[in-house]
N, C-alpha and C. Protein backbone atom coordinates (compact mmCIF):
# COMPACT_ATOMS: atom_id res chain seq x y z
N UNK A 1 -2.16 -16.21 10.64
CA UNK A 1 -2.71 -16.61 9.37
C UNK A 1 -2.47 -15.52 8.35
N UNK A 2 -1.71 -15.73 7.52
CA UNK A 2 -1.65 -14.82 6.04
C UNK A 2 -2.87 -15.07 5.11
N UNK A 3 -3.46 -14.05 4.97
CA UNK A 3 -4.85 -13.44 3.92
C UNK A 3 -3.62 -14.13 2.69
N UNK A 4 -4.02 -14.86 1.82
CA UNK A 4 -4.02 -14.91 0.40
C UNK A 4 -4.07 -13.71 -0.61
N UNK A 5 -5.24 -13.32 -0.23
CA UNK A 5 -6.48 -12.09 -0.79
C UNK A 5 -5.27 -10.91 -0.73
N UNK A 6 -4.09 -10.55 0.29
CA UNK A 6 -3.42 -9.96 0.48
C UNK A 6 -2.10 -9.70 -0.33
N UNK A 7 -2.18 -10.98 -0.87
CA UNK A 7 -0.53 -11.03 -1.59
C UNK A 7 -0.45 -10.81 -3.45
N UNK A 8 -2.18 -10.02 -3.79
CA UNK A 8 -2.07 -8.83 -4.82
C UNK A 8 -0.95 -8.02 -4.53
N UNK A 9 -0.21 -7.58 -5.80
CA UNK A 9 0.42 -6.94 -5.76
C UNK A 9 0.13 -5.50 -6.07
N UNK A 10 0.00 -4.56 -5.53
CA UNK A 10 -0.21 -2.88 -5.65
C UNK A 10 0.44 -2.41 -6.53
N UNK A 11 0.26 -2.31 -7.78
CA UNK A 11 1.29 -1.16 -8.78
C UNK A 11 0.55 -0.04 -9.18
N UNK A 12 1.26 0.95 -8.55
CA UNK A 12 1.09 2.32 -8.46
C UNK A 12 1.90 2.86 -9.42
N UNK A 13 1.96 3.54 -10.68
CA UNK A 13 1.99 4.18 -11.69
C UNK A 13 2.55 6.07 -11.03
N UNK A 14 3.56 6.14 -10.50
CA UNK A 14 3.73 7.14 -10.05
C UNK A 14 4.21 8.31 -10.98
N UNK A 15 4.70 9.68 -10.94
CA UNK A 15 4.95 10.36 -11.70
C UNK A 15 4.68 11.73 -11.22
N UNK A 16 4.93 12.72 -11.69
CA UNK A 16 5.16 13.87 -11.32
C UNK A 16 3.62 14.72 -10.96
N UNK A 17 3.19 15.58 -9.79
CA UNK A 17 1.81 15.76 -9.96
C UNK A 17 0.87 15.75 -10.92
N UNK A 18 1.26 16.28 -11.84
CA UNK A 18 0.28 16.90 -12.98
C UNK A 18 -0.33 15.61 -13.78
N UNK A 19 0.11 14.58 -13.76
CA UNK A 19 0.39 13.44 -14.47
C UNK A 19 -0.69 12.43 -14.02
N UNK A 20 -0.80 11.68 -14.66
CA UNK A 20 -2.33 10.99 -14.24
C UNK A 20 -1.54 9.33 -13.95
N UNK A 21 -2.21 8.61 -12.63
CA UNK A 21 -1.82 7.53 -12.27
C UNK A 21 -3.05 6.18 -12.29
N UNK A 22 -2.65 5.61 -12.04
CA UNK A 22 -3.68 4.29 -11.81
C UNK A 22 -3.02 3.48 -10.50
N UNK A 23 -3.95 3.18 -10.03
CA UNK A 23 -4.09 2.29 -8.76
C UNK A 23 -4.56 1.14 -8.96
N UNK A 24 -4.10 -0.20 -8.63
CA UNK A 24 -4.97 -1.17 -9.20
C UNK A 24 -5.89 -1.15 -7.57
N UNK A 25 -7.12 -1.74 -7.72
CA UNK A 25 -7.91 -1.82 -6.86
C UNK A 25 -7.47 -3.32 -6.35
N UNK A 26 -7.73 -3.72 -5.06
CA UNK A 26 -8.10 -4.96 -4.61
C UNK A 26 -9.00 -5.38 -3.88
N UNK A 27 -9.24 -6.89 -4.08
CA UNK A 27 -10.70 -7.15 -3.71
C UNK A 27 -10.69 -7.46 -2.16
N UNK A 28 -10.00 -7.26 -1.17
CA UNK A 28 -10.67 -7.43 0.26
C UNK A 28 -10.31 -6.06 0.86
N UNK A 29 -10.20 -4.89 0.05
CA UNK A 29 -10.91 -3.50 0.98
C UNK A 29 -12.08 -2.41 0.64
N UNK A 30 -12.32 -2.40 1.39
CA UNK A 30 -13.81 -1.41 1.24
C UNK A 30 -13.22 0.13 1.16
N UNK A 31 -12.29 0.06 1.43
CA UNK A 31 -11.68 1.84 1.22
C UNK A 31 -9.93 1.40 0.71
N UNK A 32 -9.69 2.09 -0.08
CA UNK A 32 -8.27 1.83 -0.47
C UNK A 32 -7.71 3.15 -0.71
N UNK A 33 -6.25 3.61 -0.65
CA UNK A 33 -5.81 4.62 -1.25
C UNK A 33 -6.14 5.31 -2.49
N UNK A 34 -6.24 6.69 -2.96
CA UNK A 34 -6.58 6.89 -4.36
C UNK A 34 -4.85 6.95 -5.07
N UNK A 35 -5.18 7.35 -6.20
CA UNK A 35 -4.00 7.70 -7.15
C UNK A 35 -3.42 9.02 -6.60
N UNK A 36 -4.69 9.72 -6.00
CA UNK A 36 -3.76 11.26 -5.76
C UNK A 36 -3.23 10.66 -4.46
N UNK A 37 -3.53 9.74 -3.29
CA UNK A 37 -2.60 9.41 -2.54
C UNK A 37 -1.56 9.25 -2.40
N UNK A 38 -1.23 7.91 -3.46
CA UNK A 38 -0.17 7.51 -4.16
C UNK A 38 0.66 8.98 -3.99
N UNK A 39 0.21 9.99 -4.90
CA UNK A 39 1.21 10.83 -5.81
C UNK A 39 1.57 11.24 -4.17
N UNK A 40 0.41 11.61 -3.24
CA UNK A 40 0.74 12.93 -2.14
C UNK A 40 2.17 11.88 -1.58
N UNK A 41 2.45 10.89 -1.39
CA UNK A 41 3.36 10.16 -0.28
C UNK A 41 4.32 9.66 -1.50
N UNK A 42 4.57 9.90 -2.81
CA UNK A 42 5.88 9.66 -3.37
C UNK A 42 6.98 10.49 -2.85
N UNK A 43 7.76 9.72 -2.37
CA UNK A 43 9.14 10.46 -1.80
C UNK A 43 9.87 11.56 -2.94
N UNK A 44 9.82 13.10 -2.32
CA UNK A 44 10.27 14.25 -2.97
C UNK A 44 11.22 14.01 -4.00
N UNK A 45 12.21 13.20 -2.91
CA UNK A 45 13.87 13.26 -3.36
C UNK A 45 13.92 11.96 -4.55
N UNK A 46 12.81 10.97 -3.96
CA UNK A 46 13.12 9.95 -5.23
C UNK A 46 12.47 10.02 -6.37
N UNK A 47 11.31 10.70 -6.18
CA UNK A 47 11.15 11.28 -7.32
C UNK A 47 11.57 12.24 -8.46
N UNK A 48 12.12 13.17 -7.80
CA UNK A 48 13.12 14.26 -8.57
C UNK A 48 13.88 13.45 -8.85
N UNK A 49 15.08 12.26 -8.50
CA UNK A 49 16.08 11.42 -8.79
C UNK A 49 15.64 10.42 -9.87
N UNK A 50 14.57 10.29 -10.59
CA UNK A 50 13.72 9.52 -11.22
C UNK A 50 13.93 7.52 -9.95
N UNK A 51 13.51 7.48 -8.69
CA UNK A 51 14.17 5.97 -8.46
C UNK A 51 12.34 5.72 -8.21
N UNK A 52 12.24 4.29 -8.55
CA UNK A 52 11.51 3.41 -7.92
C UNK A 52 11.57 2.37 -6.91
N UNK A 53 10.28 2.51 -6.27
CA UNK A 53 10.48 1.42 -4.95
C UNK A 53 9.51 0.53 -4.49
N UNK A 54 10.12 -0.37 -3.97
CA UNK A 54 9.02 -1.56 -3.23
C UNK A 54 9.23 -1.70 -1.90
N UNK A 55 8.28 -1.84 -1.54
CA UNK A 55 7.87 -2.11 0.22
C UNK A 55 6.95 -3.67 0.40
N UNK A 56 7.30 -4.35 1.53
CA UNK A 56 6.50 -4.80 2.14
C UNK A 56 6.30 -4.70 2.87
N UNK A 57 4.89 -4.64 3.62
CA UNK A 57 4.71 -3.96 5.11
C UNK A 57 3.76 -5.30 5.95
N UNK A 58 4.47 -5.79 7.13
CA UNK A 58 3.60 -7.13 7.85
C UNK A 58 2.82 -6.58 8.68
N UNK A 59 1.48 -6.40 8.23
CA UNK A 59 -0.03 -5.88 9.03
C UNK A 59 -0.43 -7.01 10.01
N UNK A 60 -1.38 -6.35 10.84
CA UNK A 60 -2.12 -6.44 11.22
C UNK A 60 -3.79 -6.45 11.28
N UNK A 61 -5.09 -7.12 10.91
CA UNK A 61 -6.16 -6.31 10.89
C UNK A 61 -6.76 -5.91 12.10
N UNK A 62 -7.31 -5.01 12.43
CA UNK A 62 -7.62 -4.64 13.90
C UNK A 62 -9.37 -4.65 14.01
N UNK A 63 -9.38 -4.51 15.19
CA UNK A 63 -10.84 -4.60 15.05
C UNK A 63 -11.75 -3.43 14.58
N UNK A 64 -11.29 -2.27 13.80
CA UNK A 64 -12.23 -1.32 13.23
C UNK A 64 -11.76 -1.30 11.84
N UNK A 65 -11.07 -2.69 11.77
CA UNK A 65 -11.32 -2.99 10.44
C UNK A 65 -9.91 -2.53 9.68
N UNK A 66 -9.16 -1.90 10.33
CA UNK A 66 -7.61 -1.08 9.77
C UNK A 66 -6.52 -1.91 9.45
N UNK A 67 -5.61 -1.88 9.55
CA UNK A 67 -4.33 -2.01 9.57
C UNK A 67 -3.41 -1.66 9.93
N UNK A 68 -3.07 -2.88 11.14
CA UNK A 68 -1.30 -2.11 12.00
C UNK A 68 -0.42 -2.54 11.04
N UNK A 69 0.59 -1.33 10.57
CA UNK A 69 1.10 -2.40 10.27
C UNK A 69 3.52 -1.93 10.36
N UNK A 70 3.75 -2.69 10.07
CA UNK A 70 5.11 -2.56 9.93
C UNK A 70 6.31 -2.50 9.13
N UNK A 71 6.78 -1.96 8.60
CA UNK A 71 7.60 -2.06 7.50
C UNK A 71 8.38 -3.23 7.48
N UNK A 72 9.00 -4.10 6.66
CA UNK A 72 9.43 -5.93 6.59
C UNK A 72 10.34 -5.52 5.66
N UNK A 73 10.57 -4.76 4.18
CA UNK A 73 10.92 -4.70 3.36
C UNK A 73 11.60 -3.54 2.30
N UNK A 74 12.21 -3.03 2.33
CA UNK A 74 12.03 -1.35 1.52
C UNK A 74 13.55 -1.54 0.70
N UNK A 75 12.61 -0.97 -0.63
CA UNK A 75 14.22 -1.00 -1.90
C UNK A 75 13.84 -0.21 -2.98
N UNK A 76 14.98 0.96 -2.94
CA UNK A 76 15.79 1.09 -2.17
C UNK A 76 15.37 1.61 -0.76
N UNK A 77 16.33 0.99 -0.38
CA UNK A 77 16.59 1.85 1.67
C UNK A 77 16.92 2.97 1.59
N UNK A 78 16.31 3.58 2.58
CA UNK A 78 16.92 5.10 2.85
C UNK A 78 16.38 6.33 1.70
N UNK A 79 15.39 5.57 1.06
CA UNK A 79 14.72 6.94 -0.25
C UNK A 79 13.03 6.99 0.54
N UNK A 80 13.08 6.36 1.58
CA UNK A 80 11.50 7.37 1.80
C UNK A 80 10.28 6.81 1.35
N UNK A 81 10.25 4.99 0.98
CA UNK A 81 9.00 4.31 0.25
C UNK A 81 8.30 3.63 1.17
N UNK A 82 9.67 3.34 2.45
CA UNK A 82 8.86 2.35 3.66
C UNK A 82 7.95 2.92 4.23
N UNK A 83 8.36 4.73 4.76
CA UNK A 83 7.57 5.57 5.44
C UNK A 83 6.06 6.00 4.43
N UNK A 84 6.73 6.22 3.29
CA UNK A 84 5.33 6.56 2.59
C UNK A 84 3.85 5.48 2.59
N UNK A 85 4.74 4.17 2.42
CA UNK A 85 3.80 3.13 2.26
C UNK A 85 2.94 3.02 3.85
N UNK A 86 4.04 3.29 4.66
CA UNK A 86 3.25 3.06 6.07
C UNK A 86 2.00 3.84 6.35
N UNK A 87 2.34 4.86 5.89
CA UNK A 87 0.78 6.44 5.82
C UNK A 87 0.06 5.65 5.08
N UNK A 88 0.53 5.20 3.39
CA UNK A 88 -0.94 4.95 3.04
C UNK A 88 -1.59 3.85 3.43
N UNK A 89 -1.05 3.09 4.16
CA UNK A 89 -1.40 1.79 4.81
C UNK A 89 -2.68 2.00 5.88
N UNK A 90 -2.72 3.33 6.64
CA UNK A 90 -3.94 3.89 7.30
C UNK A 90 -5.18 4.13 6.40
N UNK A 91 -4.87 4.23 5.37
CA UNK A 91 -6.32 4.73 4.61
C UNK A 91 -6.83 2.93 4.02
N UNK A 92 -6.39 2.29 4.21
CA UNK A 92 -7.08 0.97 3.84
C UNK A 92 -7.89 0.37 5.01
N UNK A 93 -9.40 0.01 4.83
CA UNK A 93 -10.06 -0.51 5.64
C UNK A 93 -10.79 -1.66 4.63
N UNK A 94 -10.59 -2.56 5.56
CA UNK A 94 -10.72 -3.99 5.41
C UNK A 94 -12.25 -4.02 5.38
N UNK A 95 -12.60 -5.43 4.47
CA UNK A 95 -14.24 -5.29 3.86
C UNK A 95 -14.57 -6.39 4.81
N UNK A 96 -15.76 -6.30 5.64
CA UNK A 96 -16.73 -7.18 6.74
C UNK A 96 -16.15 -8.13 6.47
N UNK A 97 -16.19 -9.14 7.96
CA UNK A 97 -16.30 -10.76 7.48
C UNK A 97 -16.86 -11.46 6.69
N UNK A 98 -18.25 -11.08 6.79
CA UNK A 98 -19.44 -11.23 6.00
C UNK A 98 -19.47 -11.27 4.42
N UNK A 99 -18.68 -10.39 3.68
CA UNK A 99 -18.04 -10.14 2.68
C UNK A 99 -16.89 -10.66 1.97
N UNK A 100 -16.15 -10.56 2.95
CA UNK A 100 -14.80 -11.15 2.77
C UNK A 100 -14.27 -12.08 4.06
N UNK A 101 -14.79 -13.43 4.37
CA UNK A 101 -15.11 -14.41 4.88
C UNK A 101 -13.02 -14.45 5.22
N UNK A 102 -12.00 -14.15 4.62
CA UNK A 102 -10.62 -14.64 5.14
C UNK A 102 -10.25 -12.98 5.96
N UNK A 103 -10.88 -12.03 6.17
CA UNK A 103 -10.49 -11.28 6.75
C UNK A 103 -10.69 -11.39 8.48
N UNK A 104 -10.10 -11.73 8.42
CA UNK A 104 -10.38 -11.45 10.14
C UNK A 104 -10.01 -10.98 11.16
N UNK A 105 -10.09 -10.63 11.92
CA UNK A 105 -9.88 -9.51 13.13
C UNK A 105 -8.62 -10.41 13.84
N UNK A 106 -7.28 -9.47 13.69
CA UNK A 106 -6.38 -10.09 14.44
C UNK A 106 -5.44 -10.74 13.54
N UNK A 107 -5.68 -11.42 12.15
CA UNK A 107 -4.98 -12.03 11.26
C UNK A 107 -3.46 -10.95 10.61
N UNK A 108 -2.87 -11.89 10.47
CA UNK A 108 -1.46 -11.03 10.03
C UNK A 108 -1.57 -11.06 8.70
N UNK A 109 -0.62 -9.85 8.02
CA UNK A 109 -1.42 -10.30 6.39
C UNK A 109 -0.01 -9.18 6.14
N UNK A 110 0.89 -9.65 4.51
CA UNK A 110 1.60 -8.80 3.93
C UNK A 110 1.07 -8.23 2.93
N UNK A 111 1.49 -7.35 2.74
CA UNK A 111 0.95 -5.67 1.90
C UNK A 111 1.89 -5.39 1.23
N UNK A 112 2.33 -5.84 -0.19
CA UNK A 112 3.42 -5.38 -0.75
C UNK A 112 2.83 -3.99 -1.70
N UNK A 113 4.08 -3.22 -2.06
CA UNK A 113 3.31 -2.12 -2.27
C UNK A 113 4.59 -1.43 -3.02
N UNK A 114 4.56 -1.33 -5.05
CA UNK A 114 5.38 -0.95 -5.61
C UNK A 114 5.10 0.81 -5.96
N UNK A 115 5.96 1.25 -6.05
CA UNK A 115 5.92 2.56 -6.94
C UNK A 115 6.14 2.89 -7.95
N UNK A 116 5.99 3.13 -8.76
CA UNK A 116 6.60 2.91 -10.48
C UNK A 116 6.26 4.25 -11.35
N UNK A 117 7.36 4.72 -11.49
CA UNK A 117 7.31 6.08 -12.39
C UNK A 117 6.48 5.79 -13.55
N UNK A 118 6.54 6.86 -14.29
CA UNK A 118 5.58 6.77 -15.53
C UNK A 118 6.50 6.80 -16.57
N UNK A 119 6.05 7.10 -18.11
CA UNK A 119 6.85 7.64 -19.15
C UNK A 119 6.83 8.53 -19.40
């Protein structure tokens, strides 16, 4: 079963440390990545290169509420967005059933997840 709730799209506002980002929030996790996350797992090299990237990653929810999950998608290939996205994919924990009534233990769910420089 694919979460709906899941197929928000993540635009992450990336950019050089010093630089201030935005994360959009979404509504079925109780813990989500911050902006300084974002920045810590922007790939070195694609960032110095000014490139942007998208991932989709096909999760898992587990029963402490996490996410297994797998890389499905990465562009460009080979700059370092699949691996980044996969790390921050651990810091997301999924909000109770109780709460969020389509989450459920065991359900497969995609996680798309852009990077996007700044100006």
């Amino acid at each position: 079963m694919i979460l709906r709730a899941f197929a928000a799209v993540l635009l992450v506002l990336a950019a050089p440390p010093a630089a201030a980002q935005y994360v959009q929030s979404v509504p079925w996790a109780e813990q989500q990545p911050s902006a300084a996350d974002f920045r810590e797992t922007y790939p070195v090299s694609a960032l110095a290169n000014g490139l942007e990237g998208y991932v989709t990653l096909l999760c898992t929810i587990t029963d402490e509420r996490k996410l297994d999950c797998a890389l499905e998608t990465e562009t460009p290939q080979d700059q370092g967005f699949g691996e980044a996205a996969l790390r921050l994919s651990r810091l997301y924990v999924v909000r109770r059933v109780e709460e969020e009534p389509r989450a459920v233990i065991g359900s497969r769910v995609r996680v798309p997840i852009r990077y996007v420089l700044m100006d």
